[in-house]
Protein backbone atom coordinates (compact mmCIF):
# COMPACT_ATOMS: atom_id res chain seq x y z
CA UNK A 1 -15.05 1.61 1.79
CA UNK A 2 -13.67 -0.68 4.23
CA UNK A 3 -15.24 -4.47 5.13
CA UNK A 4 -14.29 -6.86 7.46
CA UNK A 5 -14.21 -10.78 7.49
CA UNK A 6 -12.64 -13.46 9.72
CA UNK A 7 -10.35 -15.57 7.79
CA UNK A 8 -8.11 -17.94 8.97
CA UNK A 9 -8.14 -17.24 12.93
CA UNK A 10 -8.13 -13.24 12.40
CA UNK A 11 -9.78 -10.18 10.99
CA UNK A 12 -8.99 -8.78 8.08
CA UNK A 13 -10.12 -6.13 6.59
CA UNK A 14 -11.12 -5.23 2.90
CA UNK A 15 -10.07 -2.02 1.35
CA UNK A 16 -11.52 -0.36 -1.72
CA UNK A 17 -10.07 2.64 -3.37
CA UNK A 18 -10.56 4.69 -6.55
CA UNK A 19 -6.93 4.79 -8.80
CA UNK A 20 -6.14 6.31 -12.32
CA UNK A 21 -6.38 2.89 -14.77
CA UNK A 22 -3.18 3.15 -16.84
CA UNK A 23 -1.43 4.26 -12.93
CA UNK A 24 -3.55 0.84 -11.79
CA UNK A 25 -1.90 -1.16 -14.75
CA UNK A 26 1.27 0.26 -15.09
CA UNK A 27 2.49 -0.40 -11.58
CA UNK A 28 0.59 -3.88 -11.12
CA UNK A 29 3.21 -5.36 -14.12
CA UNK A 30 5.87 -3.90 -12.32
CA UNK A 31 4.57 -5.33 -8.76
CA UNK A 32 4.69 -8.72 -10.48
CA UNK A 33 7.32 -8.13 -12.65
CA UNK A 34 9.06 -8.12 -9.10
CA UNK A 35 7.64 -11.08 -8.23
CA UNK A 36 4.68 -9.85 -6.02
CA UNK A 37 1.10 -9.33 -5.43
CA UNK A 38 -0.98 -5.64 -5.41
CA UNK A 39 -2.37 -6.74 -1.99
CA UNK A 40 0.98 -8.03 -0.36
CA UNK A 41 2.55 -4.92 -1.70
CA UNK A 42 -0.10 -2.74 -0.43
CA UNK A 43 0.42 -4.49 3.06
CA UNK A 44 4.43 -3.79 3.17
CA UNK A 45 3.09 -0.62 2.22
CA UNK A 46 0.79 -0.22 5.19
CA UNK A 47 3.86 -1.95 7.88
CA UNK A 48 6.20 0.60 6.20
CA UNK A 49 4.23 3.50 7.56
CA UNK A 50 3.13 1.79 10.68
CA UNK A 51 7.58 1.37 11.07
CA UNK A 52 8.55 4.80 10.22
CA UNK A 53 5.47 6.64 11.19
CA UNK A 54 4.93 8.48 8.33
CA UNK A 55 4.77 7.93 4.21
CA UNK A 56 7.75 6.20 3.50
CA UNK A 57 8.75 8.61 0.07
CA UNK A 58 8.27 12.51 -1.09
CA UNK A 59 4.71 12.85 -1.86
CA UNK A 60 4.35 13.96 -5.86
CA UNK A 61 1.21 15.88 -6.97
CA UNK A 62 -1.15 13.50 -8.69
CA UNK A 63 -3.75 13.41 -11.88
CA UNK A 64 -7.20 13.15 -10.45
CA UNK A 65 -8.58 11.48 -13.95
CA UNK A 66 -9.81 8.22 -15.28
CA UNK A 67 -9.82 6.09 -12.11
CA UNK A 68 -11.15 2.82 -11.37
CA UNK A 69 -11.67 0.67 -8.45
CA UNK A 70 -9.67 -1.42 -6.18
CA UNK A 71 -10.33 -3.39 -3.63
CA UNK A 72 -7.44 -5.72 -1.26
CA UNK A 73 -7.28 -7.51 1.83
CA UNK A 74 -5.31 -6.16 4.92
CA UNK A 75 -5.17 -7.24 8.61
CA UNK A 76 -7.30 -5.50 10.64
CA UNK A 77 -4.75 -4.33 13.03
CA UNK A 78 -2.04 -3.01 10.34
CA UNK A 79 -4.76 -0.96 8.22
CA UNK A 80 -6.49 0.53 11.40
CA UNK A 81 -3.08 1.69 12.86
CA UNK A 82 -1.82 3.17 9.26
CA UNK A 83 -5.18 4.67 8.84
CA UNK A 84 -4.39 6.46 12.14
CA UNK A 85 -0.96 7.53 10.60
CA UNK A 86 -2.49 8.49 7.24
CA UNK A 87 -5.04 10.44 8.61
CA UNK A 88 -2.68 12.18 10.71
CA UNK A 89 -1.21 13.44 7.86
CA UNK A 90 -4.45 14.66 6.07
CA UNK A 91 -4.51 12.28 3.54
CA UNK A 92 -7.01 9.77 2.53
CA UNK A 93 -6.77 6.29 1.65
CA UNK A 94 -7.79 6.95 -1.86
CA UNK A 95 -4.90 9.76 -2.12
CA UNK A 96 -2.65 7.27 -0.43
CA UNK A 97 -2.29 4.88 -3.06
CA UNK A 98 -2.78 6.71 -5.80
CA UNK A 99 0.56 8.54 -4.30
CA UNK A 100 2.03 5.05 -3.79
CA UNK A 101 1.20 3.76 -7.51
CA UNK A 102 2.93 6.52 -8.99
CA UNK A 103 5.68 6.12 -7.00
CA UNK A 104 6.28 2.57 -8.02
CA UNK A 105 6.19 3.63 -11.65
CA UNK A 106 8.65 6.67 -10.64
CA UNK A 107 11.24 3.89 -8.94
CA UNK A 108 10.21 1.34 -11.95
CA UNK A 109 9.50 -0.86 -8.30
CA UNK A 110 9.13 -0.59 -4.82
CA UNK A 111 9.81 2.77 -3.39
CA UNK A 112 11.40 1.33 -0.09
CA UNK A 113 13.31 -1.55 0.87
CA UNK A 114 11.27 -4.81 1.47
CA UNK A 115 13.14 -6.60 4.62
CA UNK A 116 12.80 -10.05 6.47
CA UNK A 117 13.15 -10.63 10.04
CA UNK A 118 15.12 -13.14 11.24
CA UNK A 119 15.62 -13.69 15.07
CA UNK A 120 15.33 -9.92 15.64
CA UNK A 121 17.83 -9.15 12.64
CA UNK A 122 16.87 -7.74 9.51
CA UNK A 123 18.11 -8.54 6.08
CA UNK A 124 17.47 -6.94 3.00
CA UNK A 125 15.37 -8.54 0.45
């Protein structure tokens, strides 16, 4: 289910998904073990594909049991380009993160490289 609002000078967009709870838990005290957010991680997440144009890890088969809700902010322009991306690859965003969420409990943290731009050069966070 997707939502949109204008908040602070842009759209955003809301996304809700459906993720196995212990996955959900799991990988949210590792996301802020690292120091970060569910929804900032889930937007790196969404740049990541927009950069390489495709899911930035192997894709693992996943449990389709106990699942709850989730629901995270996103810009409007980064989700609707991934979603093109995702799509393209015949998944859903539902399947998406439950594929991401396992991954981060696979890696025990992010399964890419978070970077920062400076003056057109990149450095590794």
């Amino acid at each position: 289910m997707i939502k949109k609002k204008w908040v602070s000078s842009t759209w955003v967009s809301y996304l809700s998904t459906t993720i196995d709870k212990e996955i959900k838990k799991e990988a949210e005290k590792i996301i802020r073990k690292l120091g970060y957010t569910p929804t900032s991680v889930i937007k790196l997440f969404y740049e990541m594909i927009i950069e390489n144009r495709q899911i930035p890890f192997d894709i693992p088969q996943h449990n389709k049991e106990k699942k709850v809700g989730y629901m995270c902010r996103i810009d409007k322009k980064i989700k609707e380009e991934a979603d093109k991306i995702i799509k393209s690859l015949g998944l859903t965003p539902t399947s998406l993160f439950n594929i991401f969420y396992n991954e981060i409990i696979r890696h025990q943290g992010l399964p890419f490289k978070v970077k920062v731009r400076l003056n057109n050069n990149e450095e590794e966070k």
